[in-house]
N, C-alpha and C. Protein backbone atom coordinates (compact mmCIF):
# COMPACT_ATOMS: atom_id res chain seq x y z
N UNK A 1 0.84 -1.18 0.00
CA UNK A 1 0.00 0.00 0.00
C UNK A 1 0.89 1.25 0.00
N UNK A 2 0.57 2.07 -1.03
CA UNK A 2 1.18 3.39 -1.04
C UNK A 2 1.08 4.01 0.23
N UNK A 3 2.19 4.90 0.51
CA UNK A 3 2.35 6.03 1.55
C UNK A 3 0.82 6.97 1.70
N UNK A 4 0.50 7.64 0.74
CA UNK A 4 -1.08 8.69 0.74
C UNK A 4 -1.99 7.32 0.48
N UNK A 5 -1.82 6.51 0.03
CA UNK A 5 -3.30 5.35 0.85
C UNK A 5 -2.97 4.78 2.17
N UNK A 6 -1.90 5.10 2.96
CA UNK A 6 -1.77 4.77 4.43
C UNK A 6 -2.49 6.11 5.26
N UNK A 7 -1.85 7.17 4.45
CA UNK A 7 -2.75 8.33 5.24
C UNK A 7 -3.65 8.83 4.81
N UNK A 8 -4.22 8.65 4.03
CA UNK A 8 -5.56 9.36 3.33
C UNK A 8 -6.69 8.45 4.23
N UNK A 9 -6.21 7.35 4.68
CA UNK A 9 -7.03 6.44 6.08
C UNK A 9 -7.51 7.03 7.11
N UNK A 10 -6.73 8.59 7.12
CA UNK A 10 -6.63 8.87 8.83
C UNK A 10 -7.83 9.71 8.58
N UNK A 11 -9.00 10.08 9.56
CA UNK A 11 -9.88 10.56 9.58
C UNK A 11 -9.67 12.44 9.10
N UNK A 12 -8.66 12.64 10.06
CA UNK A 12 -8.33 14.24 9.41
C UNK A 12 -8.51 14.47 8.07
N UNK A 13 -7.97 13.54 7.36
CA UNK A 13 -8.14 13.90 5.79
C UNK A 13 -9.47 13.68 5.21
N UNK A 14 -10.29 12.97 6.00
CA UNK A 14 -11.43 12.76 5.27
C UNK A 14 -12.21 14.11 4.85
N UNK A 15 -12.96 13.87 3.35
CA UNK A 15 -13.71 15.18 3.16
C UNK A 15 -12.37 16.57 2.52
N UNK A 16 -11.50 15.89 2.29
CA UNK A 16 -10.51 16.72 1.39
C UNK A 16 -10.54 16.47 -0.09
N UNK A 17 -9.93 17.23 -0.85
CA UNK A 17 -10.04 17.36 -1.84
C UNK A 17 -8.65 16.97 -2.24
N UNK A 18 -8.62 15.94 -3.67
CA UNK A 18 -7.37 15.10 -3.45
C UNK A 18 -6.54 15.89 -4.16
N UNK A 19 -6.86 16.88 -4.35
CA UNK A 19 -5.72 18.43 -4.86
C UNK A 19 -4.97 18.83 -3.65
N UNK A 20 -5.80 19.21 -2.72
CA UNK A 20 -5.71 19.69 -1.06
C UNK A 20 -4.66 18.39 -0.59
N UNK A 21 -5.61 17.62 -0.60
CA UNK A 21 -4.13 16.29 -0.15
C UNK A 21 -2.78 16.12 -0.69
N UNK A 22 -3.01 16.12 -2.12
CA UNK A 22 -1.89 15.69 -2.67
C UNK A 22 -0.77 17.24 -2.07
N UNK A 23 -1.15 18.26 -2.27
CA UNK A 23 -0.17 19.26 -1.37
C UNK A 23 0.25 19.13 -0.52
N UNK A 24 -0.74 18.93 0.64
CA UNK A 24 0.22 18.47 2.25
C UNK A 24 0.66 17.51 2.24
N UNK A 25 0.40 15.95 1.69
CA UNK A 25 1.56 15.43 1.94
C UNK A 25 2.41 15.33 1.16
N UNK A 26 2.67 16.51 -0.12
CA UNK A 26 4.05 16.71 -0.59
C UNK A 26 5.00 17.70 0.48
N UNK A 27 4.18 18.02 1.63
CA UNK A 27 4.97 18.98 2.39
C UNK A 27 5.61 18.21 3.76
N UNK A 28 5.00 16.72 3.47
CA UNK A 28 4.91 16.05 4.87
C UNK A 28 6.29 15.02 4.82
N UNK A 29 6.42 14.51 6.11
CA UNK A 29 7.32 13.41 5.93
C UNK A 29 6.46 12.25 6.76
N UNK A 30 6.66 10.80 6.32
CA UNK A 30 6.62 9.84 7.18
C UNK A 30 7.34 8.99 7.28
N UNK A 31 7.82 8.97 8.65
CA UNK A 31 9.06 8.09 9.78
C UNK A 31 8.52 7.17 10.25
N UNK A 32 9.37 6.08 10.57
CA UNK A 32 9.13 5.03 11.20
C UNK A 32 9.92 5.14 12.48
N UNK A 33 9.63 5.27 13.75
CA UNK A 33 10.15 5.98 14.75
C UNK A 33 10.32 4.64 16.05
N UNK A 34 11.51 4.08 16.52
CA UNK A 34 11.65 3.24 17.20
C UNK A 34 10.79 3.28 18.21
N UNK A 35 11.00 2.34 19.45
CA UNK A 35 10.09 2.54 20.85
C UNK A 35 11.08 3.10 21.63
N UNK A 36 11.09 4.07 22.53
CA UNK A 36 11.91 4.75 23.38
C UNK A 36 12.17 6.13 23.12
N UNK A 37 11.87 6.39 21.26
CA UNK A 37 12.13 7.79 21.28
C UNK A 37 11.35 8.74 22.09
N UNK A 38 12.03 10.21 22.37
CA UNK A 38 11.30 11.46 22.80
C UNK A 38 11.06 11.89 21.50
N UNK A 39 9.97 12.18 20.88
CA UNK A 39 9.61 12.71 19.95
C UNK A 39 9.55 14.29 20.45
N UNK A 40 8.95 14.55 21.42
CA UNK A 40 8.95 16.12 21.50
C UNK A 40 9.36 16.12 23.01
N UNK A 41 10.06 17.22 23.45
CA UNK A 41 10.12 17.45 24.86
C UNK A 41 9.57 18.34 25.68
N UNK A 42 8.87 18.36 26.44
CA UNK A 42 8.34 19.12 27.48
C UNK A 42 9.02 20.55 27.42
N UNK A 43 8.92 22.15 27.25
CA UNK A 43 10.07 23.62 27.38
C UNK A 43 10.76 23.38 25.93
N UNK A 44 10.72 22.63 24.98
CA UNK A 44 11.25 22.79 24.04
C UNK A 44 10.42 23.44 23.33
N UNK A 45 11.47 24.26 22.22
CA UNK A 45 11.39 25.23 21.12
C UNK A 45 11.27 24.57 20.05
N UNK A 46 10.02 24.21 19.45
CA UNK A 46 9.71 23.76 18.00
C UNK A 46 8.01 23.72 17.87
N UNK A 47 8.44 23.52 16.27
CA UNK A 47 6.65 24.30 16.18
C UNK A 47 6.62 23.12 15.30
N UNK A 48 6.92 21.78 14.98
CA UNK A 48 6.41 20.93 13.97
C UNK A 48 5.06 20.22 14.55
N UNK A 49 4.31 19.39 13.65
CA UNK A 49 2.87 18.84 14.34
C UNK A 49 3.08 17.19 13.52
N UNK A 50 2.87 16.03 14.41
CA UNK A 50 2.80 14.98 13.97
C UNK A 50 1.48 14.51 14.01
N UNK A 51 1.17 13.51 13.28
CA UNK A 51 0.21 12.56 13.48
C UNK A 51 0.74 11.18 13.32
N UNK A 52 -0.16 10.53 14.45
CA UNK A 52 0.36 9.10 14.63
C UNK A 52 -0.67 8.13 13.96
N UNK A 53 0.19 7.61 12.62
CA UNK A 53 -0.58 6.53 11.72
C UNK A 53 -0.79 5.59 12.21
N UNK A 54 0.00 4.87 12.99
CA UNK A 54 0.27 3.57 13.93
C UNK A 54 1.34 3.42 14.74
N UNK A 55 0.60 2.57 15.29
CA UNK A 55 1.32 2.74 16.88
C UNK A 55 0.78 3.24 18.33
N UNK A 56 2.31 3.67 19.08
CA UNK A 56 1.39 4.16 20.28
C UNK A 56 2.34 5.09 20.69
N UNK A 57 1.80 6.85 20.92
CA UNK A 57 3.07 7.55 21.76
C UNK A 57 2.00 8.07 23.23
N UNK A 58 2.90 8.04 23.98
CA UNK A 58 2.22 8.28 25.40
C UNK A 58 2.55 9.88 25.70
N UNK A 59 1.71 10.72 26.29
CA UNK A 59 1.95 12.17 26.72
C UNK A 59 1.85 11.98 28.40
N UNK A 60 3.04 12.79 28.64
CA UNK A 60 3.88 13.20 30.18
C UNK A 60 3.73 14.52 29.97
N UNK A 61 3.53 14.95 31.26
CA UNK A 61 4.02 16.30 31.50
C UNK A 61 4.92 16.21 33.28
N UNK A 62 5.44 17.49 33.11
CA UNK A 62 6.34 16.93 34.58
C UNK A 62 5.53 18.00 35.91
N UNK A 63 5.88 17.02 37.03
CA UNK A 63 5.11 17.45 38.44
C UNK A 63 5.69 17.68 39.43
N UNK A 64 4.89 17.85 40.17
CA UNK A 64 5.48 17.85 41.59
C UNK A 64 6.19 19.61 41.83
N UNK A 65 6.69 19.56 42.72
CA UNK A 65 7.10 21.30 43.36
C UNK A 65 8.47 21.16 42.53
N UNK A 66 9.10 20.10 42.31
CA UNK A 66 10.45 20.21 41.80
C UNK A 66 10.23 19.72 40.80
N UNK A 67 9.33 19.57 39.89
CA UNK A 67 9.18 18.90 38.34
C UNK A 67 9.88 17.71 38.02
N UNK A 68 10.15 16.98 39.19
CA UNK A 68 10.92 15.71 38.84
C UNK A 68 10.24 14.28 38.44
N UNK A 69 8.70 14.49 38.77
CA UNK A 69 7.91 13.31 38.55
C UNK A 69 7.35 13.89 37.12
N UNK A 70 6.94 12.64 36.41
CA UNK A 70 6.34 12.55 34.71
C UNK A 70 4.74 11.81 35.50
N UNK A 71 4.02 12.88 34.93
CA UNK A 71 2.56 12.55 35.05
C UNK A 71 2.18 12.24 33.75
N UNK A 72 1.60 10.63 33.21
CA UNK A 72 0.87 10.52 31.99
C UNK A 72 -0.38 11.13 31.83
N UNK A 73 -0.82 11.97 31.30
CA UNK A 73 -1.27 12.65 30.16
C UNK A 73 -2.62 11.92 29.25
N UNK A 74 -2.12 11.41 28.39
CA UNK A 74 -2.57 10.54 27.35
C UNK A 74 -1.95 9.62 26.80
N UNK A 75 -2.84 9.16 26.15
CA UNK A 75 -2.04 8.63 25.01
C UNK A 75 -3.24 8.43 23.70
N UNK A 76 -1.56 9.09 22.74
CA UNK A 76 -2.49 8.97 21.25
C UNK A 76 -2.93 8.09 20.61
N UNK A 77 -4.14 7.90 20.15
CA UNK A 77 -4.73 6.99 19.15
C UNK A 77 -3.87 7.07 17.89
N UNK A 78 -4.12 6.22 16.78
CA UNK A 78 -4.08 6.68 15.60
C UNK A 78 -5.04 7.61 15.11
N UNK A 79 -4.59 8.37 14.48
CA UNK A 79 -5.10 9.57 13.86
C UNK A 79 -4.97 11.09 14.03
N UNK A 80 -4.50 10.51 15.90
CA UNK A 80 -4.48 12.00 16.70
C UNK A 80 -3.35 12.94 15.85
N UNK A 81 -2.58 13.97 16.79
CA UNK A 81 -2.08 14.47 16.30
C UNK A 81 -1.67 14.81 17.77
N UNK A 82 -0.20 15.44 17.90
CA UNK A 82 0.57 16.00 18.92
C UNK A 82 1.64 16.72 18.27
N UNK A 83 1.65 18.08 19.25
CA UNK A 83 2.41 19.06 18.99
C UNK A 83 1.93 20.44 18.10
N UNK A 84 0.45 20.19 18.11
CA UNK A 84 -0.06 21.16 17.65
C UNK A 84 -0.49 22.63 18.45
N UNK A 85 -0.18 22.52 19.26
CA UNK A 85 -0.33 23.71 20.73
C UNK A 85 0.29 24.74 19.70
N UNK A 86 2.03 24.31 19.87
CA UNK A 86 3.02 25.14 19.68
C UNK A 86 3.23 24.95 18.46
N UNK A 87 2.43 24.48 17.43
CA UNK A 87 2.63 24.65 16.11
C UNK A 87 1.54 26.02 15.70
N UNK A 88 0.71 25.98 16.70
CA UNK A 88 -0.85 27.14 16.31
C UNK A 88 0.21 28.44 17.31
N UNK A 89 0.34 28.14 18.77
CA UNK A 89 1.12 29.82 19.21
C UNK A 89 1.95 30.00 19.64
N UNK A 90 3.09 29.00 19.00
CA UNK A 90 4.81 29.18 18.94
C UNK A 90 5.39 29.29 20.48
N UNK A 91 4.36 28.86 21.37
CA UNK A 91 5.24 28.88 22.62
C UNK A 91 6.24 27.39 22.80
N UNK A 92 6.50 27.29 23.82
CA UNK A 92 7.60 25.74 23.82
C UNK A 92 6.25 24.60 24.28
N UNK A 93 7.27 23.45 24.03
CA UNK A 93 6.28 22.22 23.93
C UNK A 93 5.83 22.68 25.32
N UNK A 94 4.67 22.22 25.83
CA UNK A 94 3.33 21.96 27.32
C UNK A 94 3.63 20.69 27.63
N UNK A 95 3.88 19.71 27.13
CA UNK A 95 4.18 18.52 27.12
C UNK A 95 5.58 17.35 26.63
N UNK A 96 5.58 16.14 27.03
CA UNK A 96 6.85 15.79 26.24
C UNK A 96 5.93 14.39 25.63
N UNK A 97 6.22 13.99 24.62
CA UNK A 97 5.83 12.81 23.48
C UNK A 97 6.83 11.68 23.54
N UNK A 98 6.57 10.64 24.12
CA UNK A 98 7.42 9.42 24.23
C UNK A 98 6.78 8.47 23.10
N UNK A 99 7.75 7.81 22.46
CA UNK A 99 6.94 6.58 21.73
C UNK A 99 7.37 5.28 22.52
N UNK A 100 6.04 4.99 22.68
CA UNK A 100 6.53 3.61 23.29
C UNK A 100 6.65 2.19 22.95
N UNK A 101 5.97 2.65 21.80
CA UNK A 101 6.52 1.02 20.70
C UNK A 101 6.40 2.09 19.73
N UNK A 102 7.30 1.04 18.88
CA UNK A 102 7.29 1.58 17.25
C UNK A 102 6.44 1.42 16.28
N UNK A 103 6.52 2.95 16.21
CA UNK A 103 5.28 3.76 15.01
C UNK A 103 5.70 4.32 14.01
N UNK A 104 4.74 4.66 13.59
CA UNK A 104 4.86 5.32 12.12
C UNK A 104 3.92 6.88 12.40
N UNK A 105 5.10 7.82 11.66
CA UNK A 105 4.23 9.15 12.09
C UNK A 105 4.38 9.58 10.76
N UNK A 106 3.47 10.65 10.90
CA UNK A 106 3.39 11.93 9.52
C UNK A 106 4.15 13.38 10.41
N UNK A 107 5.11 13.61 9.37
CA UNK A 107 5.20 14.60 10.44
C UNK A 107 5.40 16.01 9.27
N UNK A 108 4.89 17.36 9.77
CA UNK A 108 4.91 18.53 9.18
C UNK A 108 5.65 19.41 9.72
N UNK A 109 6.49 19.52 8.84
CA UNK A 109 7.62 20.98 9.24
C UNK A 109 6.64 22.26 9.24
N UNK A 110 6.98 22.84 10.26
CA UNK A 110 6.58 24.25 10.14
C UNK A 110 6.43 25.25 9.49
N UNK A 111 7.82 25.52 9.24
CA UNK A 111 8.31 26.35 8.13
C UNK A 111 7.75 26.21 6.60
N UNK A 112 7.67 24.53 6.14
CA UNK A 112 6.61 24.73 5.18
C UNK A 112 6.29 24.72 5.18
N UNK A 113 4.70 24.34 6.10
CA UNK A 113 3.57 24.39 5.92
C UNK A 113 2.98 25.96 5.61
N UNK A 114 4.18 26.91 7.02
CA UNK A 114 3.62 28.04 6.73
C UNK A 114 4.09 28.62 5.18
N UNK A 115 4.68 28.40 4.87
CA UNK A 115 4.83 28.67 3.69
C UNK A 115 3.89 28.51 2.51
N UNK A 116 3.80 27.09 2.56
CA UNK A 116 2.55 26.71 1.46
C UNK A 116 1.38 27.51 1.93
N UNK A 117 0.93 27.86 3.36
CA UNK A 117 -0.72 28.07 3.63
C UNK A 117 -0.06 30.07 3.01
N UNK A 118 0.80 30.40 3.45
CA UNK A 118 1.10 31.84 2.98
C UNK A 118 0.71 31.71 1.05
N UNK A 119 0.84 30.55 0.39
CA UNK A 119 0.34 30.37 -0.97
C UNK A 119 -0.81 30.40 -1.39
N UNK A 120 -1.54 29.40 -0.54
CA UNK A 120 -2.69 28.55 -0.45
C UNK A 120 -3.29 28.84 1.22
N UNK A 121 -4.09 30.29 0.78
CA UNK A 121 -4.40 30.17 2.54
C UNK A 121 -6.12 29.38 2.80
N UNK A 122 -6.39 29.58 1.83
CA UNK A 122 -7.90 28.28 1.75
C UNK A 122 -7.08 27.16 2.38
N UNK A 123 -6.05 26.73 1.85
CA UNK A 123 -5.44 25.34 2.47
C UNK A 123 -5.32 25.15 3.69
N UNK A 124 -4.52 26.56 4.52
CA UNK A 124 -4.21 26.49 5.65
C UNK A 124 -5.35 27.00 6.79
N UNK A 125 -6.84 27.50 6.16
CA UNK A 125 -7.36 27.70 6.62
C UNK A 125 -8.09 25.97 6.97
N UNK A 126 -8.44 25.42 5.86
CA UNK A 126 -8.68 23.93 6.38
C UNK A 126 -8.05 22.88 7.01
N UNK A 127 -6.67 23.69 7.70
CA UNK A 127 -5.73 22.81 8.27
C UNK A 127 -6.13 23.16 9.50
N UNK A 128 -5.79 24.28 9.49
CA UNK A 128 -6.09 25.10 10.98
C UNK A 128 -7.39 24.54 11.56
N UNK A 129 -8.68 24.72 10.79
CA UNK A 129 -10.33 24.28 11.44
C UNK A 129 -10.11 22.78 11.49
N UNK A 130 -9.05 21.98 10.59
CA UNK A 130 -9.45 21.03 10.84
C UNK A 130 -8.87 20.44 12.81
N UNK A 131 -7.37 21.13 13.01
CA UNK A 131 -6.59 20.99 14.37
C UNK A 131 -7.56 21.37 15.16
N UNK A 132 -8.20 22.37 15.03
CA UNK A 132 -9.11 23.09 16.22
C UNK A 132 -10.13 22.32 16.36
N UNK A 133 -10.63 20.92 15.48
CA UNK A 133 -12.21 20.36 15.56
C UNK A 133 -11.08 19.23 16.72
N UNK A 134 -10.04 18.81 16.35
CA UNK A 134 -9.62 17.30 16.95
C UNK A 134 -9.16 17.95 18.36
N UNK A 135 -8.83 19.20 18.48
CA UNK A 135 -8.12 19.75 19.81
C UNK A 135 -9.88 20.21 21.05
N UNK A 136 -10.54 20.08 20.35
CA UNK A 136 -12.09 20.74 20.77
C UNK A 136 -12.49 19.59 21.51
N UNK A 137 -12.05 18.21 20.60
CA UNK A 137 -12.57 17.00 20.91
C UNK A 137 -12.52 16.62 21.88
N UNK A 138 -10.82 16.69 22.12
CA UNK A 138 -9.87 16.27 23.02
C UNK A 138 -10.50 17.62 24.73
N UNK A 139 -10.78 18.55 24.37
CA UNK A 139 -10.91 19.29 25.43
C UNK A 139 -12.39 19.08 25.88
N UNK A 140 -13.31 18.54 24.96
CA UNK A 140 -15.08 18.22 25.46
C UNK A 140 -14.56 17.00 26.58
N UNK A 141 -13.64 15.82 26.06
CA UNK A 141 -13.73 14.66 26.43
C UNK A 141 -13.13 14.53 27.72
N UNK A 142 -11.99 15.66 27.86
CA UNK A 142 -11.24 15.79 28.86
C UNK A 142 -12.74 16.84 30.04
N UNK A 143 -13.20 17.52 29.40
CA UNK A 143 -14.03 17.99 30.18
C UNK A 143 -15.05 17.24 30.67
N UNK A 144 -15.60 16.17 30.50
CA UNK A 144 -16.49 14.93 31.01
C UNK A 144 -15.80 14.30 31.98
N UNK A 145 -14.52 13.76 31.65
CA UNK A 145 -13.58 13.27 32.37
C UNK A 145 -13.52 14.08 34.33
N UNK A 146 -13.46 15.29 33.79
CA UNK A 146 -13.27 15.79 34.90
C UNK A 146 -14.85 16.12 35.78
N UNK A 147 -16.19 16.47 35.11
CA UNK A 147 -16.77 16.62 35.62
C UNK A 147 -17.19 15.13 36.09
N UNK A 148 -16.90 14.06 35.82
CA UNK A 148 -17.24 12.69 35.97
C UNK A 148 -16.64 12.45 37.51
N UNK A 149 -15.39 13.24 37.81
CA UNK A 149 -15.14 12.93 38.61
C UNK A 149 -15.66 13.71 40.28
N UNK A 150 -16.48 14.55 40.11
CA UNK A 150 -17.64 15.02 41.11
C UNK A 150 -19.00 14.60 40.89
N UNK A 151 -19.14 13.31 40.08
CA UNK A 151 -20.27 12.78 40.55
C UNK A 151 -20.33 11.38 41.29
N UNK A 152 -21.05 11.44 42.51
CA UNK A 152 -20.95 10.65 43.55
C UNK A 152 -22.00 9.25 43.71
């Protein structure tokens, strides 16, 4: 199976236009990423955004008064996406991205994307609504989560 029929699978793309596709993932890369890597680190400076085709990466953030404990987070499905915080408002990673078995990611440089959407801003406007519907998701679900936990 071709590379864009592995990801044209992932729900994000669904409802694109295979003009629209065929652009981003000429802008994209996909890695096959061992188990153990840090894919992103927690205070780091980078603005790229992955999605995880397969596999599994787990999200930490660090705790405690001295930040020495790793609190899990999540962990991504296929399809999700991580590292999109600081790909939308350039602050440092909120989080750090461990893979914990080996996956396969899509991953988007920054620099071109902004580039291409500075071409094609219809494009980057359907990139953008599309991050904000899966980040909305993630914040309804996390919000159940928490109100779930004051009911007695």
């Amino acid at each position: 199976m071709a590379v864009k029929e592995i990801v044209k699978g992932l729900s994000f793309f669904n409802n694109m236009s295979d003009d629209d596709f065929d652009l981003l993932i000429d802008h994209a890369e996909i890695k096959k990423v061992p188990a153990g890597t840090l894919l992103l680190k927690e205070g780091e400076k980078s603005r790229d955004v992955y999605f995880l085709v397969n596999g599994r990466i787990e999200i930490t953030m660090k705790a405690g008064t001295d930040e020495t404990e790793e609190v899990h987070i999540y962990r991504l499905k296929p399809g999700e996406t991580v590292g999109e915080f600081s790909f939308i408002d350039g602050l440092p990673r909120s989080a750090s991205a461990l893979v914990d078995m080996e996956s396969v990611i899509l991953k988007f440089d920054y620099a071109k994307l902004h580039n291409l959407f500075e071409k094609n801003p219809r494009l980057g406007y359907i990139f953008i609504k599309k991050i904000s519907r899966l980040l909305t998701d993630r914040i309804r679900s996390a919000n159940i989560s928490h109100r779930n936990l004051f009911i007695w």
